[in-house]
ModelCIF file with pLDDT and N, C-alpha, C, O atoms, coordinates in Angstrom:
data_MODEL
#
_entry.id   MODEL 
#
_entity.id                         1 
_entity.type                       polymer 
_entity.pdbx_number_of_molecules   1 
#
_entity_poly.entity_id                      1 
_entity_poly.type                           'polypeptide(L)' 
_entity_poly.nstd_linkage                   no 
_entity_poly.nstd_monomer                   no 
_entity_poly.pdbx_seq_one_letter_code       
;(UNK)(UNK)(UNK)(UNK)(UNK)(UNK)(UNK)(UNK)(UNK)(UNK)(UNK)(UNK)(UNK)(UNK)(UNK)(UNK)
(UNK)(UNK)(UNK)(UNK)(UNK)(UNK)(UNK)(UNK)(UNK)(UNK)(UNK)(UNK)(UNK)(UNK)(UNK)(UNK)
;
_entity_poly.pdbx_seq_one_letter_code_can   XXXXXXXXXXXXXXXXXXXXXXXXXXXXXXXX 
_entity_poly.pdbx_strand_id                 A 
#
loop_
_entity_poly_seq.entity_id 
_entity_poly_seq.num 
_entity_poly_seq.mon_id 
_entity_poly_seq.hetero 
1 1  UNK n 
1 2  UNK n 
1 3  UNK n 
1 4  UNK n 
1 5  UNK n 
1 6  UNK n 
1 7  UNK n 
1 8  UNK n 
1 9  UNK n 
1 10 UNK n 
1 11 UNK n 
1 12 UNK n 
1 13 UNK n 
1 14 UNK n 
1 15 UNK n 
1 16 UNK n 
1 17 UNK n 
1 18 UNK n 
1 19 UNK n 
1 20 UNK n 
1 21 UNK n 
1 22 UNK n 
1 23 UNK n 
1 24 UNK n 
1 25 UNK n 
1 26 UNK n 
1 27 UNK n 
1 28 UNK n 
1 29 UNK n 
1 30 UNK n 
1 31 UNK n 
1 32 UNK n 
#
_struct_asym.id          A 
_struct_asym.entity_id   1 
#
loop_
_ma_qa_metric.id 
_ma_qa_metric.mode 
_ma_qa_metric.name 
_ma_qa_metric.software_group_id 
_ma_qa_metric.type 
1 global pLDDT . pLDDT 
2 local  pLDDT . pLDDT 
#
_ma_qa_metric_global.metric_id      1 
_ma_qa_metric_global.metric_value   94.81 
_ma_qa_metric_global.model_id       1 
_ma_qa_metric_global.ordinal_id     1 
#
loop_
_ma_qa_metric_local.label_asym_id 
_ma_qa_metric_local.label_comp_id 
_ma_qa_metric_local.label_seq_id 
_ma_qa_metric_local.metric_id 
_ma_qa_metric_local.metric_value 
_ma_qa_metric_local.model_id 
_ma_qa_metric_local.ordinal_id 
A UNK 1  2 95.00 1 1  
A UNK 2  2 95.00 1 2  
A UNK 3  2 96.00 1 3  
A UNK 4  2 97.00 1 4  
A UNK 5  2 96.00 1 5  
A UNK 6  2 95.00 1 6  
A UNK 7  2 96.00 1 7  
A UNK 8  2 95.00 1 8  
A UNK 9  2 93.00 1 9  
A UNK 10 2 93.00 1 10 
A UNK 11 2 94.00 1 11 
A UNK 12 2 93.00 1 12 
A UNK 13 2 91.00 1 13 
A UNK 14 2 93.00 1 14 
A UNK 15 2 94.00 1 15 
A UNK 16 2 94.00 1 16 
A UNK 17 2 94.00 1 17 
A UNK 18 2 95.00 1 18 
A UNK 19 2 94.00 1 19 
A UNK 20 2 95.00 1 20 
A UNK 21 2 96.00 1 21 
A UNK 22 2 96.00 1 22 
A UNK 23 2 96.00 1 23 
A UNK 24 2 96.00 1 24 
A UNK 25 2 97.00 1 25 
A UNK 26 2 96.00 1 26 
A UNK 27 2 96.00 1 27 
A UNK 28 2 96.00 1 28 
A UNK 29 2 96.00 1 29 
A UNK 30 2 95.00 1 30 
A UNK 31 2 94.00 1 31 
A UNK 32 2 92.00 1 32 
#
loop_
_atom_site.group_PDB 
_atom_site.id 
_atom_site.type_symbol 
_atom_site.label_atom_id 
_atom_site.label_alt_id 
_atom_site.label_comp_id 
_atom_site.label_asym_id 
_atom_site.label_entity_id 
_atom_site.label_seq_id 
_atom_site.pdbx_PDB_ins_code 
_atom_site.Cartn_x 
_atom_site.Cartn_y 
_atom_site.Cartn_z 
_atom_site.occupancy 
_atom_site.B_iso_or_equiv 
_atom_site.pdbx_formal_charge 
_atom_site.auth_seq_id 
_atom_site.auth_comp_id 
_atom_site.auth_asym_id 
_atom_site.auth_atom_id 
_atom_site.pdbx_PDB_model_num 
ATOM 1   N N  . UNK A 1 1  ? -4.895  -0.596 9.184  1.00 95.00 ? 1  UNK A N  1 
ATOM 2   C CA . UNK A 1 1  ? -4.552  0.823  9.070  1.00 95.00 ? 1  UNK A CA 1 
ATOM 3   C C  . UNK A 1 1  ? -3.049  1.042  9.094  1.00 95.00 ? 1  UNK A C  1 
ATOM 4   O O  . UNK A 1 1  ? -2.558  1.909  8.371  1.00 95.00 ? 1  UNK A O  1 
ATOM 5   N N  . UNK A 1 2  ? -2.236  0.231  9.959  1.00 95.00 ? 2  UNK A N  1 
ATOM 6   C CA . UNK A 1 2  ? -0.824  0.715  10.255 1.00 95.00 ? 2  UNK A CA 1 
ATOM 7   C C  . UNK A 1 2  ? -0.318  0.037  8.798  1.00 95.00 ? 2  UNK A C  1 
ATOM 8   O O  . UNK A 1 2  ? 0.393   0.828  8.178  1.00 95.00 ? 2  UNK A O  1 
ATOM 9   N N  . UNK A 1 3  ? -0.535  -1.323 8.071  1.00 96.00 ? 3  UNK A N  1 
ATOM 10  C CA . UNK A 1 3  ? 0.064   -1.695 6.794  1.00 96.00 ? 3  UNK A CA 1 
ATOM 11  C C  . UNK A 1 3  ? -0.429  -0.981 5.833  1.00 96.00 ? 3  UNK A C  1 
ATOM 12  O O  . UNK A 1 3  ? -0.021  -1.310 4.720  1.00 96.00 ? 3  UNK A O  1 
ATOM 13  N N  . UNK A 1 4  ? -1.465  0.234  5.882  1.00 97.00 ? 4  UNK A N  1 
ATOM 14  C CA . UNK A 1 4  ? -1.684  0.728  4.905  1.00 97.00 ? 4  UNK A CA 1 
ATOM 15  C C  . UNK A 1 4  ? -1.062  2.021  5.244  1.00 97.00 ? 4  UNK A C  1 
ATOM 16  O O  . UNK A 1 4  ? -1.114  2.798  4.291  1.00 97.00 ? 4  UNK A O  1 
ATOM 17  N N  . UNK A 1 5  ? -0.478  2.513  6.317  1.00 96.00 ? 5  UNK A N  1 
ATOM 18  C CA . UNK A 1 5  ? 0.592   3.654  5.982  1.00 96.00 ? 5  UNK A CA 1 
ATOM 19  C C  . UNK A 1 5  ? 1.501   3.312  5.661  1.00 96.00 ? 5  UNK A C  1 
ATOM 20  O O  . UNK A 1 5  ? 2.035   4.071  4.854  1.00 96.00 ? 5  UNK A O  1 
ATOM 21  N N  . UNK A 1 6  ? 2.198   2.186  5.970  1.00 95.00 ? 6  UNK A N  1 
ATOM 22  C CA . UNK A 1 6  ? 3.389   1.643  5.954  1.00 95.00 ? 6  UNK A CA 1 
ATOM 23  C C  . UNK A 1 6  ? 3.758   1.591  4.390  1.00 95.00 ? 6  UNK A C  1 
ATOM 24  O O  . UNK A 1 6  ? 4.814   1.971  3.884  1.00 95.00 ? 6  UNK A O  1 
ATOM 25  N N  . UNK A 1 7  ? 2.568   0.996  3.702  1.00 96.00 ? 7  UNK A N  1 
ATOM 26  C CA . UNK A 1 7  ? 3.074   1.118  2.510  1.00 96.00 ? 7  UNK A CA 1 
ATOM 27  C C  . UNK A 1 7  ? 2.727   2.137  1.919  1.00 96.00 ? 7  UNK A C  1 
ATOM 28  O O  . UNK A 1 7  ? 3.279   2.372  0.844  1.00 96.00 ? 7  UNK A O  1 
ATOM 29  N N  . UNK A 1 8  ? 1.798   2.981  2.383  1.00 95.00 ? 8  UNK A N  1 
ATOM 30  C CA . UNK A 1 8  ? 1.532   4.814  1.758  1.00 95.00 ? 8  UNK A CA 1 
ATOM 31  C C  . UNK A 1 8  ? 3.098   5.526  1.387  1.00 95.00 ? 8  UNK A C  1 
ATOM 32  O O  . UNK A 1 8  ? 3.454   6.150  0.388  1.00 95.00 ? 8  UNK A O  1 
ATOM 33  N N  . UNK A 1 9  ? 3.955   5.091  2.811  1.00 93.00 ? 9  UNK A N  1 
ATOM 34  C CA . UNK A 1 9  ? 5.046   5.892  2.850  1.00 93.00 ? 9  UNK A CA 1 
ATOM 35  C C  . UNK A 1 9  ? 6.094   5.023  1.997  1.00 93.00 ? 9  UNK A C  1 
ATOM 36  O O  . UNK A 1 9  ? 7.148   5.550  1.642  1.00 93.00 ? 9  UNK A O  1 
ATOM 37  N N  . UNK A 1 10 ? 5.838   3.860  1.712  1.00 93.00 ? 10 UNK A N  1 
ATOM 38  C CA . UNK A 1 10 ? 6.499   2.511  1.048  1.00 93.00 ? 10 UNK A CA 1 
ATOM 39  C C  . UNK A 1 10 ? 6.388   3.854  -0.626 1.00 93.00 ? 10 UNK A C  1 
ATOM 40  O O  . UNK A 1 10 ? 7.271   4.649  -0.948 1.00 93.00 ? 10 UNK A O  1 
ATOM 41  N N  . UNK A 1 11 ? 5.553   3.724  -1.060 1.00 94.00 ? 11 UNK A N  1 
ATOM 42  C CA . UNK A 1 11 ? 5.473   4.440  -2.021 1.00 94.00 ? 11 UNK A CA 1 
ATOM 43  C C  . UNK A 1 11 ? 5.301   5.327  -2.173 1.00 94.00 ? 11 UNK A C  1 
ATOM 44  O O  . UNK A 1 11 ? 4.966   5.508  -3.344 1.00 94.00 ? 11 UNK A O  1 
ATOM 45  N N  . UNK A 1 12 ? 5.320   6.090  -1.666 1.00 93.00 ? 12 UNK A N  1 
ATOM 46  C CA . UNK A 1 12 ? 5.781   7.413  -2.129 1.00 93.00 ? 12 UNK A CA 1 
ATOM 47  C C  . UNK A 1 12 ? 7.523   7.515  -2.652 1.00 93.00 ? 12 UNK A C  1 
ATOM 48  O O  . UNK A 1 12 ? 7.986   8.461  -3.290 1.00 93.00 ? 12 UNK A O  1 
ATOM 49  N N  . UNK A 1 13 ? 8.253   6.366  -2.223 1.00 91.00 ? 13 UNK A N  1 
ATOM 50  C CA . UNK A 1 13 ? 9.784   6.163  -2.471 1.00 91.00 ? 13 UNK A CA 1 
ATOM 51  C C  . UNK A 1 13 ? 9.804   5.483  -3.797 1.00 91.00 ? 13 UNK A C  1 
ATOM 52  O O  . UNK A 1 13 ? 10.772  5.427  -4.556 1.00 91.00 ? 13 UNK A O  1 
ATOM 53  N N  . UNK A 1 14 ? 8.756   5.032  -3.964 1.00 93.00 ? 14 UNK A N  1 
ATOM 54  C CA . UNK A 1 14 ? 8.655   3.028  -4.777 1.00 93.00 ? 14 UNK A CA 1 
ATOM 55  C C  . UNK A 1 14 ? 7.463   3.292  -5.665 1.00 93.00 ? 14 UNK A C  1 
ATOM 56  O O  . UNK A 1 14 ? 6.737   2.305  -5.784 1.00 93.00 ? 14 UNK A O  1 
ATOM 57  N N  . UNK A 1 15 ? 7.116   4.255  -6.248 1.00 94.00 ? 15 UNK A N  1 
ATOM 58  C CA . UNK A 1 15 ? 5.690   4.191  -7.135 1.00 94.00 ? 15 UNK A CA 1 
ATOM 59  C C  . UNK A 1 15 ? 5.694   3.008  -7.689 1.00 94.00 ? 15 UNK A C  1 
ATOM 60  O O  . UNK A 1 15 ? 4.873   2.166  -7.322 1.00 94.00 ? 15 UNK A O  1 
ATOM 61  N N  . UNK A 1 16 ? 6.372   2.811  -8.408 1.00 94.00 ? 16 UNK A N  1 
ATOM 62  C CA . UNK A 1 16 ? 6.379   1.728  -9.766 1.00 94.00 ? 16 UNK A CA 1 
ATOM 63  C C  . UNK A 1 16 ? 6.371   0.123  -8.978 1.00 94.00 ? 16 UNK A C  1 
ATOM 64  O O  . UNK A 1 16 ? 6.647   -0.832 -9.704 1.00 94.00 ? 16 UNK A O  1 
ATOM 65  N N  . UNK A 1 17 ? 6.153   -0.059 -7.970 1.00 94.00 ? 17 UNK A N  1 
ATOM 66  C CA . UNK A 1 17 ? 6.286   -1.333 -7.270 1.00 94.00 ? 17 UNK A CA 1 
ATOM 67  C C  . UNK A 1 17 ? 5.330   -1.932 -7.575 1.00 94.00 ? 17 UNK A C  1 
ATOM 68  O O  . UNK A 1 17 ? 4.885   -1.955 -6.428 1.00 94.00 ? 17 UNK A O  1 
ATOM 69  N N  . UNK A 1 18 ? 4.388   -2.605 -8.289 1.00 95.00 ? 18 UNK A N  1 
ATOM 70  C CA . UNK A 1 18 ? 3.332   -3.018 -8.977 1.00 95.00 ? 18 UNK A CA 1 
ATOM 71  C C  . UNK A 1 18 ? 2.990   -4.144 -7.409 1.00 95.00 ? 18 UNK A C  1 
ATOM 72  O O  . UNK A 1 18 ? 1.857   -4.278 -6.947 1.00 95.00 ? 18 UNK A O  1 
ATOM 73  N N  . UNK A 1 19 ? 3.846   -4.611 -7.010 1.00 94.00 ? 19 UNK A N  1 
ATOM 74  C CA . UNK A 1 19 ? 3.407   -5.747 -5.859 1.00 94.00 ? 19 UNK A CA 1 
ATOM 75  C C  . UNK A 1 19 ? 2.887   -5.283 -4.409 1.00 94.00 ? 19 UNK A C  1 
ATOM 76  O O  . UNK A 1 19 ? 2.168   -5.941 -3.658 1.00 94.00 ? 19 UNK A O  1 
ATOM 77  N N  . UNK A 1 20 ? 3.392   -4.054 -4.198 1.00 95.00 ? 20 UNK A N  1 
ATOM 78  C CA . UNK A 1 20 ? 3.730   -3.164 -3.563 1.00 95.00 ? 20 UNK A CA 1 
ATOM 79  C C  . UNK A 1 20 ? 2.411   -2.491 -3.272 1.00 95.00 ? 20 UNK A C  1 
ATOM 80  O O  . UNK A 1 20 ? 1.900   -2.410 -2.155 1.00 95.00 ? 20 UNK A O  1 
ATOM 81  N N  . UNK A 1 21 ? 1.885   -1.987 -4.466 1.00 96.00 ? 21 UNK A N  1 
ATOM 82  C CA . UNK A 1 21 ? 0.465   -1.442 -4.664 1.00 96.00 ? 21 UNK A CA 1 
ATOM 83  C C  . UNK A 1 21 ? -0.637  -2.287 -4.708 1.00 96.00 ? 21 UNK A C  1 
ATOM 84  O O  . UNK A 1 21 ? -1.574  -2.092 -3.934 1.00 96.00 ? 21 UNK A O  1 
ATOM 85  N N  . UNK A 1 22 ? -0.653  -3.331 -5.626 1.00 96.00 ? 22 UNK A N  1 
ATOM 86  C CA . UNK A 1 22 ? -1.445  -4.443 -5.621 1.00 96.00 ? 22 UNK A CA 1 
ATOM 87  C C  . UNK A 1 22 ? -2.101  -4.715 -3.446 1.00 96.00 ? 22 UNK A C  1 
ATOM 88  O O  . UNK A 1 22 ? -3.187  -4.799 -2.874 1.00 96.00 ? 22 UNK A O  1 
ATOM 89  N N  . UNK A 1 23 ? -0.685  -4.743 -3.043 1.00 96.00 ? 23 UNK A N  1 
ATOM 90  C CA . UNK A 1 23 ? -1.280  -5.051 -1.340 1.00 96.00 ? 23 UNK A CA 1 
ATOM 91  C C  . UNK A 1 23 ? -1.533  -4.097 -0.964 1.00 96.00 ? 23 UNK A C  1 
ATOM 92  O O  . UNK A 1 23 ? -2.293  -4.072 0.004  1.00 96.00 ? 23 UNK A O  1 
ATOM 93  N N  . UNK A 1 24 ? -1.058  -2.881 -1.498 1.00 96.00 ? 24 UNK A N  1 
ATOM 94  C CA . UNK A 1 24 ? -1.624  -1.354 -0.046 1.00 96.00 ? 24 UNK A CA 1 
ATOM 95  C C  . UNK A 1 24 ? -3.516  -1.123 -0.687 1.00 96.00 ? 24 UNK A C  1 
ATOM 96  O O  . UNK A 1 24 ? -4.348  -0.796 0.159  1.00 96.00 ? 24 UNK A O  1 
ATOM 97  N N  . UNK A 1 25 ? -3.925  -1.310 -2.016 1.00 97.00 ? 25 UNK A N  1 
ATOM 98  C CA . UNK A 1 25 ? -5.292  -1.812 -2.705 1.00 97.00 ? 25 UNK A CA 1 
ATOM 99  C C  . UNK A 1 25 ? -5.932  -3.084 -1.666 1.00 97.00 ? 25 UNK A C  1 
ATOM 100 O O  . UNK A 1 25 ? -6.880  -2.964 -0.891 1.00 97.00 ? 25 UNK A O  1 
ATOM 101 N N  . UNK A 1 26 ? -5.345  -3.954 -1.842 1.00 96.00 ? 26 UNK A N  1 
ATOM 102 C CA . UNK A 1 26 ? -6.030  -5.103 -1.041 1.00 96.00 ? 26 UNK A CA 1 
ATOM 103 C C  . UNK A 1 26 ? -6.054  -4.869 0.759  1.00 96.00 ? 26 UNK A C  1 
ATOM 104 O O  . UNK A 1 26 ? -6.754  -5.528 1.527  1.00 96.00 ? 26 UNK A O  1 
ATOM 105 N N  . UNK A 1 27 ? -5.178  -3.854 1.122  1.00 96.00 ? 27 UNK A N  1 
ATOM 106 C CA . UNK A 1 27 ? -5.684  -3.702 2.361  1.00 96.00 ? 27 UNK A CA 1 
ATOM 107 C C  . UNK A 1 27 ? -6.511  -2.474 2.721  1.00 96.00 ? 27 UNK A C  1 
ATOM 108 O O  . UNK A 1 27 ? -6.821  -2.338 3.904  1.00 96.00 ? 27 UNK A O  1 
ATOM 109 N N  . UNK A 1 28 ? -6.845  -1.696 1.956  1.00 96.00 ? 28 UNK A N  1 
ATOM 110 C CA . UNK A 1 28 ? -7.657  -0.625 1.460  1.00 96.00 ? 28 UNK A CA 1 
ATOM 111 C C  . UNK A 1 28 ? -9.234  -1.031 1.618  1.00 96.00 ? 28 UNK A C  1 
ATOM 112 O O  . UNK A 1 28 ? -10.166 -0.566 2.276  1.00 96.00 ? 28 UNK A O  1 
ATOM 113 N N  . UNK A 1 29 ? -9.081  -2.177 0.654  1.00 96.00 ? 29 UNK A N  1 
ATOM 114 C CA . UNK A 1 29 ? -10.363 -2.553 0.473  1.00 96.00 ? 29 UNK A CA 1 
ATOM 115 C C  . UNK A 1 29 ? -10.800 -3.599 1.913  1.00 96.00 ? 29 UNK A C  1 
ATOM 116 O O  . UNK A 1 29 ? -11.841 -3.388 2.535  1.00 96.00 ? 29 UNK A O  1 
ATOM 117 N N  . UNK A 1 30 ? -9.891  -4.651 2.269  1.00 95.00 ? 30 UNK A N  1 
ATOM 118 C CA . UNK A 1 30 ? -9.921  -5.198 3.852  1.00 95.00 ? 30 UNK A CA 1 
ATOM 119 C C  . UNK A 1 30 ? -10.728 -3.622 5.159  1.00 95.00 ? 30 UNK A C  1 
ATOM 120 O O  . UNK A 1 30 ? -11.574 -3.445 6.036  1.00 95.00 ? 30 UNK A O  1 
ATOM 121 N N  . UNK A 1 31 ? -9.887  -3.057 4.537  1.00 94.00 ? 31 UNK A N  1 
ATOM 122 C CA . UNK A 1 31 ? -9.707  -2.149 5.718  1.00 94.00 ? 31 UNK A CA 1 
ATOM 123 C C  . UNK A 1 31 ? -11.417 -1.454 5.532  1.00 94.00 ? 31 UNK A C  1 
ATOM 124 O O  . UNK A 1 31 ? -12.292 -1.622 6.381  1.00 94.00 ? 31 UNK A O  1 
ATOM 125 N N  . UNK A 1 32 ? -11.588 -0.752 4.371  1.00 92.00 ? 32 UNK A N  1 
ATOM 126 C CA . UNK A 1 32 ? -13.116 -0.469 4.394  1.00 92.00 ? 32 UNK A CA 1 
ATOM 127 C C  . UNK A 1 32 ? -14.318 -1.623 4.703  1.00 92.00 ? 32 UNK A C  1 
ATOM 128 O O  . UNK A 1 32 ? -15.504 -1.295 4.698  1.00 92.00 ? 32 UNK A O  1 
#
């Protein structure tokens, strides 16, 4: 939960971070 705000707020600065998103997805899906 805390690496998936971390990078919530990661991007909202950083949309276009393709690597960035790829992990806040993979801990999304961990996390459910």
């Amino acid at each position: 939960g805390f690496a998936i705000q971390e990078l919530a707020l990661y991007l909202d600065t950083h949309p276009d971070d393709k690597e960035a998103l790829e992990l806040y997805r993979a801990y999304q899906d961990m996390m459910h």
